[in-house]
Protein backbone atom coordinates (compact mmCIF):
# COMPACT_ATOMS: atom_id res chain seq x y z
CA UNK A 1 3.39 -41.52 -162.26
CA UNK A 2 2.27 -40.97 -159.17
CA UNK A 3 4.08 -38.74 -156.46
CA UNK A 4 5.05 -41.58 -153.96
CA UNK A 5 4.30 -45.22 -152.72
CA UNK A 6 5.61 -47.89 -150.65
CA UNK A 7 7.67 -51.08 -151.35
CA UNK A 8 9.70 -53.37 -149.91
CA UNK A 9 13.45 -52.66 -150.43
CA UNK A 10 14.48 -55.64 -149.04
CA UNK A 11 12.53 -58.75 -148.54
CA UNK A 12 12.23 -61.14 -144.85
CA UNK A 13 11.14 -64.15 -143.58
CA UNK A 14 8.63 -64.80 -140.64
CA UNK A 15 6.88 -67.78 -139.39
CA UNK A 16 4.40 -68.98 -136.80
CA UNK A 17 2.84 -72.37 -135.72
CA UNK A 18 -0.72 -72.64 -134.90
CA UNK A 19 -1.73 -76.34 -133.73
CA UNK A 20 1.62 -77.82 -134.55
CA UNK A 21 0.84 -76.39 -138.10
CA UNK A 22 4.06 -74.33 -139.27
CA UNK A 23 3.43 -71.41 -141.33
CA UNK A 24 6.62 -69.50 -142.96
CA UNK A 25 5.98 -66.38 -145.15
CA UNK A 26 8.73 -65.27 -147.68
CA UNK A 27 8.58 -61.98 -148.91
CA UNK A 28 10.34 -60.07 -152.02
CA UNK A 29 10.19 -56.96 -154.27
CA UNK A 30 9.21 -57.44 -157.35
CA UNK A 31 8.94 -55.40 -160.34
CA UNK A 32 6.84 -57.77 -162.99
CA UNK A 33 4.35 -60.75 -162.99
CA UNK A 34 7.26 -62.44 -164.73
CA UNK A 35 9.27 -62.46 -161.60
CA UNK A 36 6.25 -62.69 -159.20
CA UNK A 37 5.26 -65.86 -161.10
CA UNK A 38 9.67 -67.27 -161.05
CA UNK A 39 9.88 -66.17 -157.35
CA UNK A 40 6.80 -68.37 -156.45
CA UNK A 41 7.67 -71.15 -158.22
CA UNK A 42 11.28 -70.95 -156.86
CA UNK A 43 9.64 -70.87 -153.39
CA UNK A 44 7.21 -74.43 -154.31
CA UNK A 45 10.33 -76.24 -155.41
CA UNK A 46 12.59 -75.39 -152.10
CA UNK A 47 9.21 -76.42 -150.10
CA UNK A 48 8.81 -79.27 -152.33
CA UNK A 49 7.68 -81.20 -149.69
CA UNK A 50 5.18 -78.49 -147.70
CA UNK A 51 1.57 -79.09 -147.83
CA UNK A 52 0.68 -75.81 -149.24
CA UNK A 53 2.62 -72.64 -150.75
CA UNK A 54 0.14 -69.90 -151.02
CA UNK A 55 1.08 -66.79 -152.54
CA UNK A 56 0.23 -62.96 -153.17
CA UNK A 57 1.27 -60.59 -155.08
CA UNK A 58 0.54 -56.48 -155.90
CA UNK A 59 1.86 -54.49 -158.31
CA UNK A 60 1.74 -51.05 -159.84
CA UNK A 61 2.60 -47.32 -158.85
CA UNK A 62 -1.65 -47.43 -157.82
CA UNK A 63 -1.56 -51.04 -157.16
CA UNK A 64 -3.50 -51.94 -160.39
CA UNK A 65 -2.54 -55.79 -160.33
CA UNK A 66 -3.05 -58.20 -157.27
CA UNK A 67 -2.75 -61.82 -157.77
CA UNK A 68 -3.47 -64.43 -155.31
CA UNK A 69 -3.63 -68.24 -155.08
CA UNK A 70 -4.58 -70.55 -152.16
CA UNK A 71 -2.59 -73.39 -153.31
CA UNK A 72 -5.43 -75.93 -152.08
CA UNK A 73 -6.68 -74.68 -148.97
CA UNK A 74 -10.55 -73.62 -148.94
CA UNK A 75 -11.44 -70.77 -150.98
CA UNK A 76 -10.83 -66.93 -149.62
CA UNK A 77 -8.77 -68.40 -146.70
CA UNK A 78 -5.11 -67.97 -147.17
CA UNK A 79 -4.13 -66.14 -150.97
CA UNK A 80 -6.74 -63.37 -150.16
CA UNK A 81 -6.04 -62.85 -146.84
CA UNK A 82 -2.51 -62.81 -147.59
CA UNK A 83 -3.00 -59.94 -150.48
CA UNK A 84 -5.02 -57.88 -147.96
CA UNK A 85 -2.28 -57.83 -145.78
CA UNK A 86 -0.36 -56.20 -148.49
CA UNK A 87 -2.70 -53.88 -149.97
CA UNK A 88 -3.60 -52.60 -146.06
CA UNK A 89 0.03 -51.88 -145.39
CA UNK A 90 -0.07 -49.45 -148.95
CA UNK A 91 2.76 -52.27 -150.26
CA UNK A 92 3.23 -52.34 -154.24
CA UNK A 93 5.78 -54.48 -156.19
CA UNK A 94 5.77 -57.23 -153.56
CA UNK A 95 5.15 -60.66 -153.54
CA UNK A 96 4.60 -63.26 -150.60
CA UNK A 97 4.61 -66.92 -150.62
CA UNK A 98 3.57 -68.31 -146.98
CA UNK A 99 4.53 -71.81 -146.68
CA UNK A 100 2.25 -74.48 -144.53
CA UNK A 101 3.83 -77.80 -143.51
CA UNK A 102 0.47 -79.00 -141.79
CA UNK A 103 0.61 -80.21 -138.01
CA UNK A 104 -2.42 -82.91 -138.04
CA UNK A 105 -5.09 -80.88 -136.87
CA UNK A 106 -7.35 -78.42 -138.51
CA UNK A 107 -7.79 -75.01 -137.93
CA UNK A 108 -11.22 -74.09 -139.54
CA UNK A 109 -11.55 -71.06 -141.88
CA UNK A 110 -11.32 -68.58 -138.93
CA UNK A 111 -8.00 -69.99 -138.54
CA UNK A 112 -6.91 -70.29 -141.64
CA UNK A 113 -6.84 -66.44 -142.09
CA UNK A 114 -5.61 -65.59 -139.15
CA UNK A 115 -2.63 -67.69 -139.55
CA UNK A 116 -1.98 -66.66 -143.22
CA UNK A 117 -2.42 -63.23 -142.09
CA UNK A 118 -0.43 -63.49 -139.13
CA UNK A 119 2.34 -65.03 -141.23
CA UNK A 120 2.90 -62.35 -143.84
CA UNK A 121 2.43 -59.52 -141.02
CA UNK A 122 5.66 -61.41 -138.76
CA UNK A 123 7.47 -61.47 -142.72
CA UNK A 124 7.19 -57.70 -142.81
CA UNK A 125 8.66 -57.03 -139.74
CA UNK A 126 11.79 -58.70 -140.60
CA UNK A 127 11.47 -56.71 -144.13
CA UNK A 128 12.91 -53.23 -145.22
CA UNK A 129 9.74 -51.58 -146.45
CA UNK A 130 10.52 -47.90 -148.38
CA UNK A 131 8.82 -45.09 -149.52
CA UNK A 132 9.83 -44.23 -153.16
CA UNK A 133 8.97 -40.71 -153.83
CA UNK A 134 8.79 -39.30 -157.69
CA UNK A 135 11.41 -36.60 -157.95
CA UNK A 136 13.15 -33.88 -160.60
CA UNK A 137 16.49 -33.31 -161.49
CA UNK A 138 17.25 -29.64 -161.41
CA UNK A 139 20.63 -28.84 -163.60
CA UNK A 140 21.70 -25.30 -162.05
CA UNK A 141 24.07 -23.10 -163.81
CA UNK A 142 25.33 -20.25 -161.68
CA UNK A 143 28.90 -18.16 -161.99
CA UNK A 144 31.23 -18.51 -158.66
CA UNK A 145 29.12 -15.75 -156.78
CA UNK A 146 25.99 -18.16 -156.52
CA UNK A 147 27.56 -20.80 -154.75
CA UNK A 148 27.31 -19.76 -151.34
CA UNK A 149 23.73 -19.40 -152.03
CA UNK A 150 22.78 -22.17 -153.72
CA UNK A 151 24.53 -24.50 -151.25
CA UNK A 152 22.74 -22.21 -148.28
CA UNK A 153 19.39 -22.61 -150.27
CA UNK A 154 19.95 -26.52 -150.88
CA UNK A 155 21.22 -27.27 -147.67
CA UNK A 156 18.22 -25.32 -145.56
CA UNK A 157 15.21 -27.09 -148.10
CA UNK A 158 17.25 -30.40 -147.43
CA UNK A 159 17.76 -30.69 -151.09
CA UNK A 160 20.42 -33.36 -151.98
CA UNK A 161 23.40 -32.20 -154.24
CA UNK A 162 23.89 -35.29 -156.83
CA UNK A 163 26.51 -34.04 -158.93
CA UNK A 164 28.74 -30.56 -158.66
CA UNK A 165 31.34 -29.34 -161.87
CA UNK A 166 33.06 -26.58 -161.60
CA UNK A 167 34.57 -25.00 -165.10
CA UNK A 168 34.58 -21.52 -165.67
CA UNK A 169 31.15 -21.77 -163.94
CA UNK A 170 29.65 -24.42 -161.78
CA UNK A 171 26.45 -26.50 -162.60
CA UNK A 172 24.66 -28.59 -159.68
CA UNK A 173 22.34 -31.43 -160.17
CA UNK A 174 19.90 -31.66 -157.27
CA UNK A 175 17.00 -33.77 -156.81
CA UNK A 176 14.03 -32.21 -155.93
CA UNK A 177 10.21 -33.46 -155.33
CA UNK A 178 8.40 -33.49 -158.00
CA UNK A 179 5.93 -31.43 -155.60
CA UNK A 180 8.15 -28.64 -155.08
CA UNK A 181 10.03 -28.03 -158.26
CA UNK A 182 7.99 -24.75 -159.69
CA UNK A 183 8.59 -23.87 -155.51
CA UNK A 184 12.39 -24.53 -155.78
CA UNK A 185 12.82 -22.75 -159.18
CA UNK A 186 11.36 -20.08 -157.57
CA UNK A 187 13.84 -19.89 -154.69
CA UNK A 188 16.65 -20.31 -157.16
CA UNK A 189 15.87 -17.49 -159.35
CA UNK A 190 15.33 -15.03 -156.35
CA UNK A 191 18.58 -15.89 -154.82
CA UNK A 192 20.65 -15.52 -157.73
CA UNK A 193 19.01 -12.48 -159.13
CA UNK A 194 17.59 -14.19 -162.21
CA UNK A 195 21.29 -15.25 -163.24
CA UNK A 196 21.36 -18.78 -162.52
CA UNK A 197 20.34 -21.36 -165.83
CA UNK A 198 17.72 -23.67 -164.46
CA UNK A 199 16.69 -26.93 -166.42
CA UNK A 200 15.12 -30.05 -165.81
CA UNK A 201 17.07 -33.13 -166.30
CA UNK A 202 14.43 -35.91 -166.42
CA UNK A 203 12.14 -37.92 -163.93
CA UNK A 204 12.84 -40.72 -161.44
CA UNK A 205 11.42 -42.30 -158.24
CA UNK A 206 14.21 -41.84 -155.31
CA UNK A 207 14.21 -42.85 -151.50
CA UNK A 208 15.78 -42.42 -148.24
CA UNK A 209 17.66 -45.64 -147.54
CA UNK A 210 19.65 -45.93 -144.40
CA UNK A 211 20.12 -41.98 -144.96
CA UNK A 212 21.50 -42.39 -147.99
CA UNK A 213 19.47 -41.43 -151.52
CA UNK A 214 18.92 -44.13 -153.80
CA UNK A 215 18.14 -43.48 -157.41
CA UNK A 216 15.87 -45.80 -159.06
């Protein structure tokens, strides 16, 4: 797994004419080829009756699969510019399908990319792109006196609380990256005198989304 990498949360539309030629670019996460492959096809049947729906797609934490197609324009000058696009704004698990209804005239390779290109970058800036960073939960154990502490200690490292019981101690589940953990420990142990019960509770990729944390 690797520590962080950027998405789209939330997929957007964009489009642009060159030379009466309408280009629209529909972008969505995606987690598989399976749904890369439905969301395209879903795309070619609502623009059943578009000249061309070229597509992209990258996947992988390291970007290990990109796909492209240029649905029947000349070679190299729409799917690849398209993925390159994608792979130059450090996107993963996204797909694009840009959409050409074509205007009567033509615009010559040149062209060609720089519309296809142009498209996809106007769909990302009506997209929610993310950053999903790998993170630890930290199960904490502490009696009553640890509390103001911990919640000091938390609060100043802008460590988010996921979960607080109180019995006849009190365990919190924070979320910490996976970068800082041994660093966190660390800081736990020294401010409880070696009395709190640390243990990790598993592995997940998190973000910030509208300032909330979202789990994935």
């Amino acid at each position: 797994m690797t520590e962080q990498y950027q998405t789209v949360f939330e997929g957007g539309t964009g489009e642009i004419t060159e030379k009466k030629s309408r280009f629209i670019a529909t972008i969505r996460p995606v987690e598989t080829e399976e749904e890369a492959l439905a969301f395209i096809d879903e795309m070619r049947k609502k623009y059943w009756d578009a000249r061309h729906n070229c597509s992209a797609y990258v996947l992988g934490e390291r970007q290990e699969i990109m796909r492209c197609s240029d649905d029947g324009e000349p070679s190299q000058t729409a799917g690849k510019p398209m993925m390159d696009v994608l792979t130059g704004a450090g996107l993963t698990n996204t797909a694009v399908v840009v959409t050409r209804y074509f205007g009567g005239t033509l615009l010559g390779t040149g062209g060609l990319v720089r519309a296809y290109s142009g498209a996809v970058l106007e769909g990302l800036k009506n997209s929610h792109i993310i950053t999903k960073c790998r993170g630890t939960r930290l199960s904490v154990g502490t009696d009553y006196n640890g509390i103001g502490k911990l919640k000091y200690l938390f609060g100043q490292r802008q460590i988010p609380m996921m979960e607080e019981e109180y019995t006849d101690k009190v365990r919190f589940v924070v979320l910490v990256p996976v970068s800082q953990v041994a660093e966190i420990k660390k800081a736990v142990t020294e401010a409880t005198s070696g009395q709190a019960d640390i243990q990790e509770a598993g592995s997940l990729y998190y973000a910030v989304v509208d300032g909330e944390y979202i789990c994935f």
